[in-house]
C-alpha atoms as a PDB file:
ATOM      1  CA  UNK A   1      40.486-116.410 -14.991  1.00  0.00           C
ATOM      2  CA  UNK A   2      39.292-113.020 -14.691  1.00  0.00           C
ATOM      3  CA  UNK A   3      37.739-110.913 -16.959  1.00  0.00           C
ATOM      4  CA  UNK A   4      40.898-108.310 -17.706  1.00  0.00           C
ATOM      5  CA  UNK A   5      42.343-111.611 -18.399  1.00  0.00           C
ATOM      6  CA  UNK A   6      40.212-113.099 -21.060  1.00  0.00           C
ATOM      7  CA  UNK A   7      39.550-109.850 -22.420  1.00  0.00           C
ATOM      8  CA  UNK A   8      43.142-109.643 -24.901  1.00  0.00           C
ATOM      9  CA  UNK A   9      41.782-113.287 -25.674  1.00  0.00           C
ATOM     10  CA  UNK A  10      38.590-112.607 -27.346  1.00  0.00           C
ATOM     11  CA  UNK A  11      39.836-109.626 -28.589  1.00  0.00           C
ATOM     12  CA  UNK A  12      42.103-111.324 -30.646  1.00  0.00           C
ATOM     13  CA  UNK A  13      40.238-114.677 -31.299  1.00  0.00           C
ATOM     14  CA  UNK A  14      37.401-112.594 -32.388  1.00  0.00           C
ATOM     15  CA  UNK A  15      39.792-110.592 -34.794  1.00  0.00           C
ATOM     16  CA  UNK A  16      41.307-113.542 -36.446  1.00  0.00           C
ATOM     17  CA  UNK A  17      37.605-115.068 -36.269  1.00  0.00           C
ATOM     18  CA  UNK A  18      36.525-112.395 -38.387  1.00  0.00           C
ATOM     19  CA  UNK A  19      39.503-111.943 -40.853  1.00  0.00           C
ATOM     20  CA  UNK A  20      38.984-116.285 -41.894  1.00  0.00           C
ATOM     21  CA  UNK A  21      35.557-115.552 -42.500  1.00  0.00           C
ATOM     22  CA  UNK A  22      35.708-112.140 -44.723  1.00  0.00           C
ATOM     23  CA  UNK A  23      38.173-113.070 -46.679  1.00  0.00           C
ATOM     24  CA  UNK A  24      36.832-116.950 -47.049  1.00  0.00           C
ATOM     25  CA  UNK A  25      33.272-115.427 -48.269  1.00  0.00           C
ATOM     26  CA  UNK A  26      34.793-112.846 -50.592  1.00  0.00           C
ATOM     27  CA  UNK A  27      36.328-115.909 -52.242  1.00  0.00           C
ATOM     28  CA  UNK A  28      33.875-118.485 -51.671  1.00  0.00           C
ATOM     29  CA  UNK A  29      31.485-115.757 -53.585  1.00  0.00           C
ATOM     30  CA  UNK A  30      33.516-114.627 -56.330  1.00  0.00           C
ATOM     31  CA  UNK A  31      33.952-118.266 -57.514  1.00  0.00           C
ATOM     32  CA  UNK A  32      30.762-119.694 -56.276  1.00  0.00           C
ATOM     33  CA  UNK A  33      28.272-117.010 -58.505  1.00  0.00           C
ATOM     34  CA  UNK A  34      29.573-117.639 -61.591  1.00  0.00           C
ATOM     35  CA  UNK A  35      29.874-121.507 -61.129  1.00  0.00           C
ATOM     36  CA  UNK A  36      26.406-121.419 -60.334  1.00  0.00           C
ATOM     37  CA  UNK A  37      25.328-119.577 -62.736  1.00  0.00           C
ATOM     38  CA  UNK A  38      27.187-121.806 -65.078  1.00  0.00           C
ATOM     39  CA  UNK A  39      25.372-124.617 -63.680  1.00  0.00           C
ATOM     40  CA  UNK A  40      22.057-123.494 -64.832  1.00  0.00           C
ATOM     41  CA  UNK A  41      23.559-122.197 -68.165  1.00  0.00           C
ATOM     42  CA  UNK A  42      24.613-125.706 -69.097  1.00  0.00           C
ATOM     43  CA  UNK A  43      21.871-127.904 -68.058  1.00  0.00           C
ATOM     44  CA  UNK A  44      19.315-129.273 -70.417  1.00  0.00           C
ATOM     45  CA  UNK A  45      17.161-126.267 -72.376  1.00  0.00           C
ATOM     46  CA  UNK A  46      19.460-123.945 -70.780  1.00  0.00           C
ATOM     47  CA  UNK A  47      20.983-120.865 -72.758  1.00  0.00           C
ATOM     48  CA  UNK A  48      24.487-123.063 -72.903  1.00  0.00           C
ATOM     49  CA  UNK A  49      23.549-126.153 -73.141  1.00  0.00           C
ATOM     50  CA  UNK A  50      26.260-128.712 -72.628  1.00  0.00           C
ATOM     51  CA  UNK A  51      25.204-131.827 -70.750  1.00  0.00           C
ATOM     52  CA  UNK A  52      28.578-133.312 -70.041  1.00  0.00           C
ATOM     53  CA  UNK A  53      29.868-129.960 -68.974  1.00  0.00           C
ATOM     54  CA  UNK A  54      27.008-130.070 -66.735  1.00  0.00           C
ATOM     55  CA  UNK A  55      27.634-133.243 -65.536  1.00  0.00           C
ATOM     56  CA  UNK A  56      31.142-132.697 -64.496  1.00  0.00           C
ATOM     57  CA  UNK A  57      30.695-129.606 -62.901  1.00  0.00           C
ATOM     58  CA  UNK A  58      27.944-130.626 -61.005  1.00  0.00           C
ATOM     59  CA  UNK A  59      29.900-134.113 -59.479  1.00  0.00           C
ATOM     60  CA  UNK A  60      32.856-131.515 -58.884  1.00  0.00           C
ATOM     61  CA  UNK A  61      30.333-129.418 -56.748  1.00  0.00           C
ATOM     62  CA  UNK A  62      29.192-132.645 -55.348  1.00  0.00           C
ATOM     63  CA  UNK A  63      32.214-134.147 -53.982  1.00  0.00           C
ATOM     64  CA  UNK A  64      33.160-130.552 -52.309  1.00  0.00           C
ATOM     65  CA  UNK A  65      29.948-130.240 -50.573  1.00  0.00           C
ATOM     66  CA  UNK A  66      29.849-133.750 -49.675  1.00  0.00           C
ATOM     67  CA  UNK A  67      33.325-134.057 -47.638  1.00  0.00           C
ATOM     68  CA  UNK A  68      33.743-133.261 -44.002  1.00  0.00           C
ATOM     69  CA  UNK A  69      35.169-130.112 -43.786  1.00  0.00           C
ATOM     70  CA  UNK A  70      37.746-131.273 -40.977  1.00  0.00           C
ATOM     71  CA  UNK A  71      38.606-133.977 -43.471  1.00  0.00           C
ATOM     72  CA  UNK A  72      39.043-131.410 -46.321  1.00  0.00           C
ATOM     73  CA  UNK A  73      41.511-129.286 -44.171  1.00  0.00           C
ATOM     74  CA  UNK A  74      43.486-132.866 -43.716  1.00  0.00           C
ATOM     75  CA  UNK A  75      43.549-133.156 -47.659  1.00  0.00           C
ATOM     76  CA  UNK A  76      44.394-129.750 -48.721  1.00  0.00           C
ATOM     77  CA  UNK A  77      47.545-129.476 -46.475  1.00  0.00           C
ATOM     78  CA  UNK A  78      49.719-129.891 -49.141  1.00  0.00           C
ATOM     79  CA  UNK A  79      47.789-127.303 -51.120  1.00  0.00           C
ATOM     80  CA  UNK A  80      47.511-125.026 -48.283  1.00  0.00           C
ATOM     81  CA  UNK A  81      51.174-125.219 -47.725  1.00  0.00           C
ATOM     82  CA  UNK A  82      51.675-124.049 -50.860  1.00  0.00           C
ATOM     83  CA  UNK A  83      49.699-121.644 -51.366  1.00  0.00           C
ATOM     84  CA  UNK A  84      50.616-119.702 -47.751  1.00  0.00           C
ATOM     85  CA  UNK A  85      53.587-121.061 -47.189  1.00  0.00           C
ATOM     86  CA  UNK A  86      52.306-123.005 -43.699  1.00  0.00           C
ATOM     87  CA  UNK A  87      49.320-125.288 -42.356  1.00  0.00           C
ATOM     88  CA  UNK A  88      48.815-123.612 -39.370  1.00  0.00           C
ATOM     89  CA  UNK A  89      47.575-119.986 -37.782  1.00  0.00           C
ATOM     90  CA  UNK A  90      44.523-117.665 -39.651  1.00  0.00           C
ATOM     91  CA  UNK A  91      45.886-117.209 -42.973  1.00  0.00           C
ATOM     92  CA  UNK A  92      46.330-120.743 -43.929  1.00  0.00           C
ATOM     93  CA  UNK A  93      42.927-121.286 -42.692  1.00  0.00           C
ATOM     94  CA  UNK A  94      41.577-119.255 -45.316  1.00  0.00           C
ATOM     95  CA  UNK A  95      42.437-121.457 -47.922  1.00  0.00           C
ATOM     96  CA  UNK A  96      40.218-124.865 -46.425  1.00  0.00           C
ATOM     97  CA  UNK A  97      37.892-122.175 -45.568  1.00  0.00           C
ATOM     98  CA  UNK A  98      37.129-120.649 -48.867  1.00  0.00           C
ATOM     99  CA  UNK A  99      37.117-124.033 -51.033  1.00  0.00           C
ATOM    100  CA  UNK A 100      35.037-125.515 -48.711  1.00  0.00           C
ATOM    101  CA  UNK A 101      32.649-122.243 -49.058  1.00  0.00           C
ATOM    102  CA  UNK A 102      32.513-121.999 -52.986  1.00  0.00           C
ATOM    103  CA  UNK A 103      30.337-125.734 -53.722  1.00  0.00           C
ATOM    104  CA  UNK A 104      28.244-124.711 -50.955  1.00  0.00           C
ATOM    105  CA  UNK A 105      27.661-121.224 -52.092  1.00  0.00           C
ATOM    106  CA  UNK A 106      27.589-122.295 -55.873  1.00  0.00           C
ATOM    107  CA  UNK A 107      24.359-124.742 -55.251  1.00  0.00           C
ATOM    108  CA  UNK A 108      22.805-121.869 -53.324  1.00  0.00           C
ATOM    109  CA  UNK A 109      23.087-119.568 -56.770  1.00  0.00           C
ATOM    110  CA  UNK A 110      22.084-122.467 -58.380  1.00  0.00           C
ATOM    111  CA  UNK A 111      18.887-123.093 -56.702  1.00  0.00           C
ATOM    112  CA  UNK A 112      18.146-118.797 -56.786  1.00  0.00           C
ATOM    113  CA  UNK A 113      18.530-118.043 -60.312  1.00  0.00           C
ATOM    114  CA  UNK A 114      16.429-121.471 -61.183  1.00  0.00           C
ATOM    115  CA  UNK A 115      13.828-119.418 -59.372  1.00  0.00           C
ATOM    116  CA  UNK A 116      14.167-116.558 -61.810  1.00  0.00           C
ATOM    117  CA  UNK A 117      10.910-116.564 -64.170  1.00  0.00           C
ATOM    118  CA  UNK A 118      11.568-117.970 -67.475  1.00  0.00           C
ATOM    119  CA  UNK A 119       9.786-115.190 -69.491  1.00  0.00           C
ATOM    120  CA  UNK A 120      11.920-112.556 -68.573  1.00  0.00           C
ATOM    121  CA  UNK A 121      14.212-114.518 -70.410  1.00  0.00           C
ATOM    122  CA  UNK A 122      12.450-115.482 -73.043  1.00  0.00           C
ATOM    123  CA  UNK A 123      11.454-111.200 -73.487  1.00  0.00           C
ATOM    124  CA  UNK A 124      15.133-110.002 -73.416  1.00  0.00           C
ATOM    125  CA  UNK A 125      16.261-113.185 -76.227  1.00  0.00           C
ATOM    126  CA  UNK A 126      13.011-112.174 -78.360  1.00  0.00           C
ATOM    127  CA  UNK A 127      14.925-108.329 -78.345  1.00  0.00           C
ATOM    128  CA  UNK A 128      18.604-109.432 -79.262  1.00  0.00           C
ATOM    129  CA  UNK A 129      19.750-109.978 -75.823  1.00  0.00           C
ATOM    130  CA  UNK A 130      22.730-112.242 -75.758  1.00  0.00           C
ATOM    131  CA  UNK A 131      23.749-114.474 -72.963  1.00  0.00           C
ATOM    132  CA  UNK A 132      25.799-111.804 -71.311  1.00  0.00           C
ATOM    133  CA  UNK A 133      23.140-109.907 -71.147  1.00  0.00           C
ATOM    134  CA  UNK A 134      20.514-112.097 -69.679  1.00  0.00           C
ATOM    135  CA  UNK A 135      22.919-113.014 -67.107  1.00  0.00           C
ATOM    136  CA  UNK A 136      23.913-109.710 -66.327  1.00  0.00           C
ATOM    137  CA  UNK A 137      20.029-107.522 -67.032  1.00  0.00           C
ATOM    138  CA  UNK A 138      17.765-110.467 -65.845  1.00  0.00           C
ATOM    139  CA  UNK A 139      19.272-113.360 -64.006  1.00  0.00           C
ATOM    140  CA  UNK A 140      21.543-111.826 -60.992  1.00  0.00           C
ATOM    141  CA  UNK A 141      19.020-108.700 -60.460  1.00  0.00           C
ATOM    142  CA  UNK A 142      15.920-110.789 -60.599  1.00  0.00           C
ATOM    143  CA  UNK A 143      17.865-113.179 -57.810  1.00  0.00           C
ATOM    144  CA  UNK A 144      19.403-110.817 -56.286  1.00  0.00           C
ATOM    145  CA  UNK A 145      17.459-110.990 -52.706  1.00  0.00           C
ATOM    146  CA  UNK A 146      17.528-114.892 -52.853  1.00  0.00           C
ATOM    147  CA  UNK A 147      21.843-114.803 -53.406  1.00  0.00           C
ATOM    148  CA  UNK A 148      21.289-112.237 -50.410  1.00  0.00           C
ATOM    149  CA  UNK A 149      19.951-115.259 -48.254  1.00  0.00           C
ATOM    150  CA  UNK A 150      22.020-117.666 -49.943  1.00  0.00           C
ATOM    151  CA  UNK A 151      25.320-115.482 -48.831  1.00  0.00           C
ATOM    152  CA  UNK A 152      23.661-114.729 -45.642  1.00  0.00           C
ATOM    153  CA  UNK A 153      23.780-118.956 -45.429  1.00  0.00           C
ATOM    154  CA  UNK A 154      27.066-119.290 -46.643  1.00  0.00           C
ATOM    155  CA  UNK A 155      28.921-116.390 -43.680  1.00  0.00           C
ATOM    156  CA  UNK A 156      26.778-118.439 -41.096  1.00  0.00           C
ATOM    157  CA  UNK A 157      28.269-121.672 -42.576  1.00  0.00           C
ATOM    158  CA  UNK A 158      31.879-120.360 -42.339  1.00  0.00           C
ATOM    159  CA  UNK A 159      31.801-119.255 -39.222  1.00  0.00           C
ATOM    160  CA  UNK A 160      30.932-123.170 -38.039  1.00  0.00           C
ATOM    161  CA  UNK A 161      33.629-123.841 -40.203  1.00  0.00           C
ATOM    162  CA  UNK A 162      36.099-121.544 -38.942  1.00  0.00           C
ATOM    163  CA  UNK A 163      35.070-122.806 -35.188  1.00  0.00           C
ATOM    164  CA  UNK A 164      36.463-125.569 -36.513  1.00  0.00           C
ATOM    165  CA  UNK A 165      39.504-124.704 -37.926  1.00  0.00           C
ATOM    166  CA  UNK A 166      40.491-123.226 -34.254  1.00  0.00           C
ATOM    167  CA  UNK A 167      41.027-126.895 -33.574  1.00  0.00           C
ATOM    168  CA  UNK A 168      43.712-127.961 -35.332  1.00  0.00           C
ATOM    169  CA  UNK A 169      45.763-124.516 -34.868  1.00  0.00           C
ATOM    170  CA  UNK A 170      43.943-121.810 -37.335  1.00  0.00           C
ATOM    171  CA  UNK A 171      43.083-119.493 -34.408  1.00  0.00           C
ATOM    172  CA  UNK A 172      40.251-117.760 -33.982  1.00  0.00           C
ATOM    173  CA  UNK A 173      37.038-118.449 -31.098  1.00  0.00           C
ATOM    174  CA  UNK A 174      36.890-122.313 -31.984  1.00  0.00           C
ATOM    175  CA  UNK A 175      40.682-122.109 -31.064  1.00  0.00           C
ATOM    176  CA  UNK A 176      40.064-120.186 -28.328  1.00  0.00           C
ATOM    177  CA  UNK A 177      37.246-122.618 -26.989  1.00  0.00           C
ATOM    178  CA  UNK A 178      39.038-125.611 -27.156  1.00  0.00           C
ATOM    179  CA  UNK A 179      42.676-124.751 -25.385  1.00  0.00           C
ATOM    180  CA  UNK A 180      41.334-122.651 -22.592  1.00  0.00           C
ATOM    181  CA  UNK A 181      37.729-123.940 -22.034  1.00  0.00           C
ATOM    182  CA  UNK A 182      38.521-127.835 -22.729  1.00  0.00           C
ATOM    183  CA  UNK A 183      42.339-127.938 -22.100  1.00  0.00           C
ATOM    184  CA  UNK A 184      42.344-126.031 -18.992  1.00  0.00           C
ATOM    185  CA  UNK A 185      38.911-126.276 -18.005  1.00  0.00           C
ATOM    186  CA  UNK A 186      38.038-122.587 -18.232  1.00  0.00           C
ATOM    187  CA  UNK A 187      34.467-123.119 -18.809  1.00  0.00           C
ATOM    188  CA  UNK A 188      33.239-119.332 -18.224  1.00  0.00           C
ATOM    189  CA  UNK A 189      35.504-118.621 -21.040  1.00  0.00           C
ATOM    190  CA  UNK A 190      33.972-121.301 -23.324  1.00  0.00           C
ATOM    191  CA  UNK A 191      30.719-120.122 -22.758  1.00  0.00           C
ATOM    192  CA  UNK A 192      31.437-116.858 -23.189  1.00  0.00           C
ATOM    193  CA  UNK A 193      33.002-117.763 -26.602  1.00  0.00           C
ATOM    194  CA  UNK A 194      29.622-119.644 -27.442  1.00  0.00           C
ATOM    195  CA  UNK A 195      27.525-116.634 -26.209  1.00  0.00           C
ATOM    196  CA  UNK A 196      29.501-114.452 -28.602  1.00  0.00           C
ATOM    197  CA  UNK A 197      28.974-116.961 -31.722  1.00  0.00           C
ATOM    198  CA  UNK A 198      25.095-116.944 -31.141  1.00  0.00           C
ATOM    199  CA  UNK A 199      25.283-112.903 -31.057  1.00  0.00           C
ATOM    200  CA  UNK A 200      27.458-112.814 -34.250  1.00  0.00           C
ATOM    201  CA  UNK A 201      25.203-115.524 -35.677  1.00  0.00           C
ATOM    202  CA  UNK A 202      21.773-113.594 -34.986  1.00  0.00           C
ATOM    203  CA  UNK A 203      23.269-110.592 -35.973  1.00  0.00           C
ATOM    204  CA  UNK A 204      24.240-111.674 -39.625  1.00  0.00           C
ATOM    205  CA  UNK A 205      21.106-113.699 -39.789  1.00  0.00           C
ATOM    206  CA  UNK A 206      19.128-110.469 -38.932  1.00  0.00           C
ATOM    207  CA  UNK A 207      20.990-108.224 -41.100  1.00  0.00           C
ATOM    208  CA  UNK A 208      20.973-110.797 -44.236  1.00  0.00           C
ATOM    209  CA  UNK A 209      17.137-111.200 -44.168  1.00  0.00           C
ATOM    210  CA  UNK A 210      16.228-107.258 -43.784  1.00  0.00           C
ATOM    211  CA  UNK A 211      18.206-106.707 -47.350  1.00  0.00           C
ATOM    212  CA  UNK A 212      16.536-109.865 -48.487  1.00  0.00           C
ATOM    213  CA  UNK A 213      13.296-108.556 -47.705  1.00  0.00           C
ATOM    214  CA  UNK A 214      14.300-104.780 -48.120  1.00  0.00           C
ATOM    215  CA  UNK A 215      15.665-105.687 -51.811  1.00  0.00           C
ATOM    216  CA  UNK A 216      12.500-107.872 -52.774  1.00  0.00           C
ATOM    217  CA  UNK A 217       9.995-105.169 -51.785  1.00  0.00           C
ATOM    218  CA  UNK A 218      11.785-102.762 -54.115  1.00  0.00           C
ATOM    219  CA  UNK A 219      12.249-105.219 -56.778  1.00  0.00           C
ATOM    220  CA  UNK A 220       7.980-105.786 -56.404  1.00  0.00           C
ATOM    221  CA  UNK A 221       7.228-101.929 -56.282  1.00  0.00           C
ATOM    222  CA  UNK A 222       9.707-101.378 -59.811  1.00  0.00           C
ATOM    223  CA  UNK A 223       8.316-104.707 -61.504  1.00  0.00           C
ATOM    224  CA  UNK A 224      10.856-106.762 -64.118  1.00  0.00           C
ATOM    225  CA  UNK A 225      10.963-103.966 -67.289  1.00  0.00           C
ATOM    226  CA  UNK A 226      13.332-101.165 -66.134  1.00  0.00           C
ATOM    227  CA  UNK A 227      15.654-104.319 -66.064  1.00  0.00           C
ATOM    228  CA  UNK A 228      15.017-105.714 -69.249  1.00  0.00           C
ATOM    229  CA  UNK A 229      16.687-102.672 -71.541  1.00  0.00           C
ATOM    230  CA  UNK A 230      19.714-103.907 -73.450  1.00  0.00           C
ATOM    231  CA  UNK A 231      22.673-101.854 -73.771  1.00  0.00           C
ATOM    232  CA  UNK A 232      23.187-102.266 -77.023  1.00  0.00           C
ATOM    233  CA  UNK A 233      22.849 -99.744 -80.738  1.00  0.00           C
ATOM    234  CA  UNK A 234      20.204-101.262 -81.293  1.00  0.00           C
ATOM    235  CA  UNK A 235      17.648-101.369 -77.760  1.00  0.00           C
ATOM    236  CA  UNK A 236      14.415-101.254 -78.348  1.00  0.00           C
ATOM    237  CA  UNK A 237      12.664 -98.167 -76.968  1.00  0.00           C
ATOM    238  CA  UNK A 238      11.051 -97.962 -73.181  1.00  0.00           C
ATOM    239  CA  UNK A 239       7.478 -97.858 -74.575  1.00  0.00           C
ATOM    240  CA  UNK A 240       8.633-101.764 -76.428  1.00  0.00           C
ATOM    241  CA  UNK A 241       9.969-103.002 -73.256  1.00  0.00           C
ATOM    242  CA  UNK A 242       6.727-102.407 -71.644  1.00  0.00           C
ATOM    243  CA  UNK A 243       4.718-104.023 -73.991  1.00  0.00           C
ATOM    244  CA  UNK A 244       6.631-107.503 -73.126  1.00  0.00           C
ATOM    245  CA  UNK A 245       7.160-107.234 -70.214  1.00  0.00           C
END
């Protein structure tokens, strides 16, 4: 096969490659921060407390992130079908995709905002702050470049996920791989199709730990108080803030 030939290939397995996986972590992200979050919320001495709450959500989060995903894809059929109308080709894909993303991701947040120092919270509850407001003025800023990494984990994850969606018919570069370079035993194509994954891979790796690190430095240089101020009637004044924090 020559190159003009695989060319239209990647082309397209590299666009349907990238559509599974942006819309799959846009999902997987919007449900997996707050779940997360609500994780830490409800366990024991946290702001929610509710241990069975806890419980369940956490076995929920459990069983997703402890089945195969090619086994999940196999359960969710009827669900998939459903939802997109089909099993097969890029869009149904997303579905498998994105529940399989959101336990994964949701563990990640949980294990970043643990992380977040206690007496931040402690400071903005000691000046009124509600549980909105710690969430949204302490918890997800102070985590911020840890659910940077932790989505920079969960796009890496996805895209081995979406590899292997391409195997039983949702398109994309694992497709690709398997019905040209294992069917038909174009292995310059497969390679090529592994070459490009490693790129992709670095590249997202790369890109995910300079904000990390870019987004930590600035967090060190402003220090914790300009993100303690309540919106609220009745916040405290800038001099107060910096005398707790």
């Amino acid at each position: 096969m020559t190159w003009s030939e695989m060319q239209p290939l990647l082309s397209q397995a590299c666009s349907e490659t990238f559509t599974m996986v942006l819309w799959s972590t846009l999902i997987a992200v919007a449900a997996g921060l707050p779940l997360g979050i609500l994780l830490v919320l409800t366990d024991r001495g946290g702001l929610l407390q509710n241990v069975v709450a806890n419980k369940v959500t956490g076995q929920i989060v459990n069983v997703g992130r402890s089945m195969p995903f090619i086994i999940l894809m196999v359960a969710l059929m009827s669900f998939t079908r459903w939802v997109t109308g089909t099993t097969i080709g890029t869009t149904a894909a997303i579905v498998p995709l994105a529940i399989g993303g959101i336990p994964f991701f949701a563990r990640l947040v949980e294990t970043a905002v643990r992380e977040v120092d206690n007496g931040l919270v402690e400071a903005v509850q000691s000046m009124g702050g509600n549980t909105w407001t710690i969430v949204r003025k302490v918890l997800v800023p102070e985590a911020l470049p840890s659910l940077i990494a932790s989505t920079t984990t969960t796009i890496i994850a996805l895209i081995g996920y979406s590899a292997m969606a391409g195997t039983v018919g949702g398109g994309g570069l694992g497709d690709l791989a398997v019905r040209y370079g294992y069917q038909r035993f174009e292995t310059e194509l497969m390679w090529i199709t592994v070459a490009i994954l490693a790129v992709v891979i670095s590249l997202i790796q790369f890109a995910g730990d300079f904000a990390a690190r870019s987004l930590h430095r600035r967090g060190a240089r402003s220090g914790p108080a300009p993100r303690l101020r309540l919106l609220k009637a009745g916040e405290p004044a800038a001099a107060d803030v910096d005398k707790v924090a």
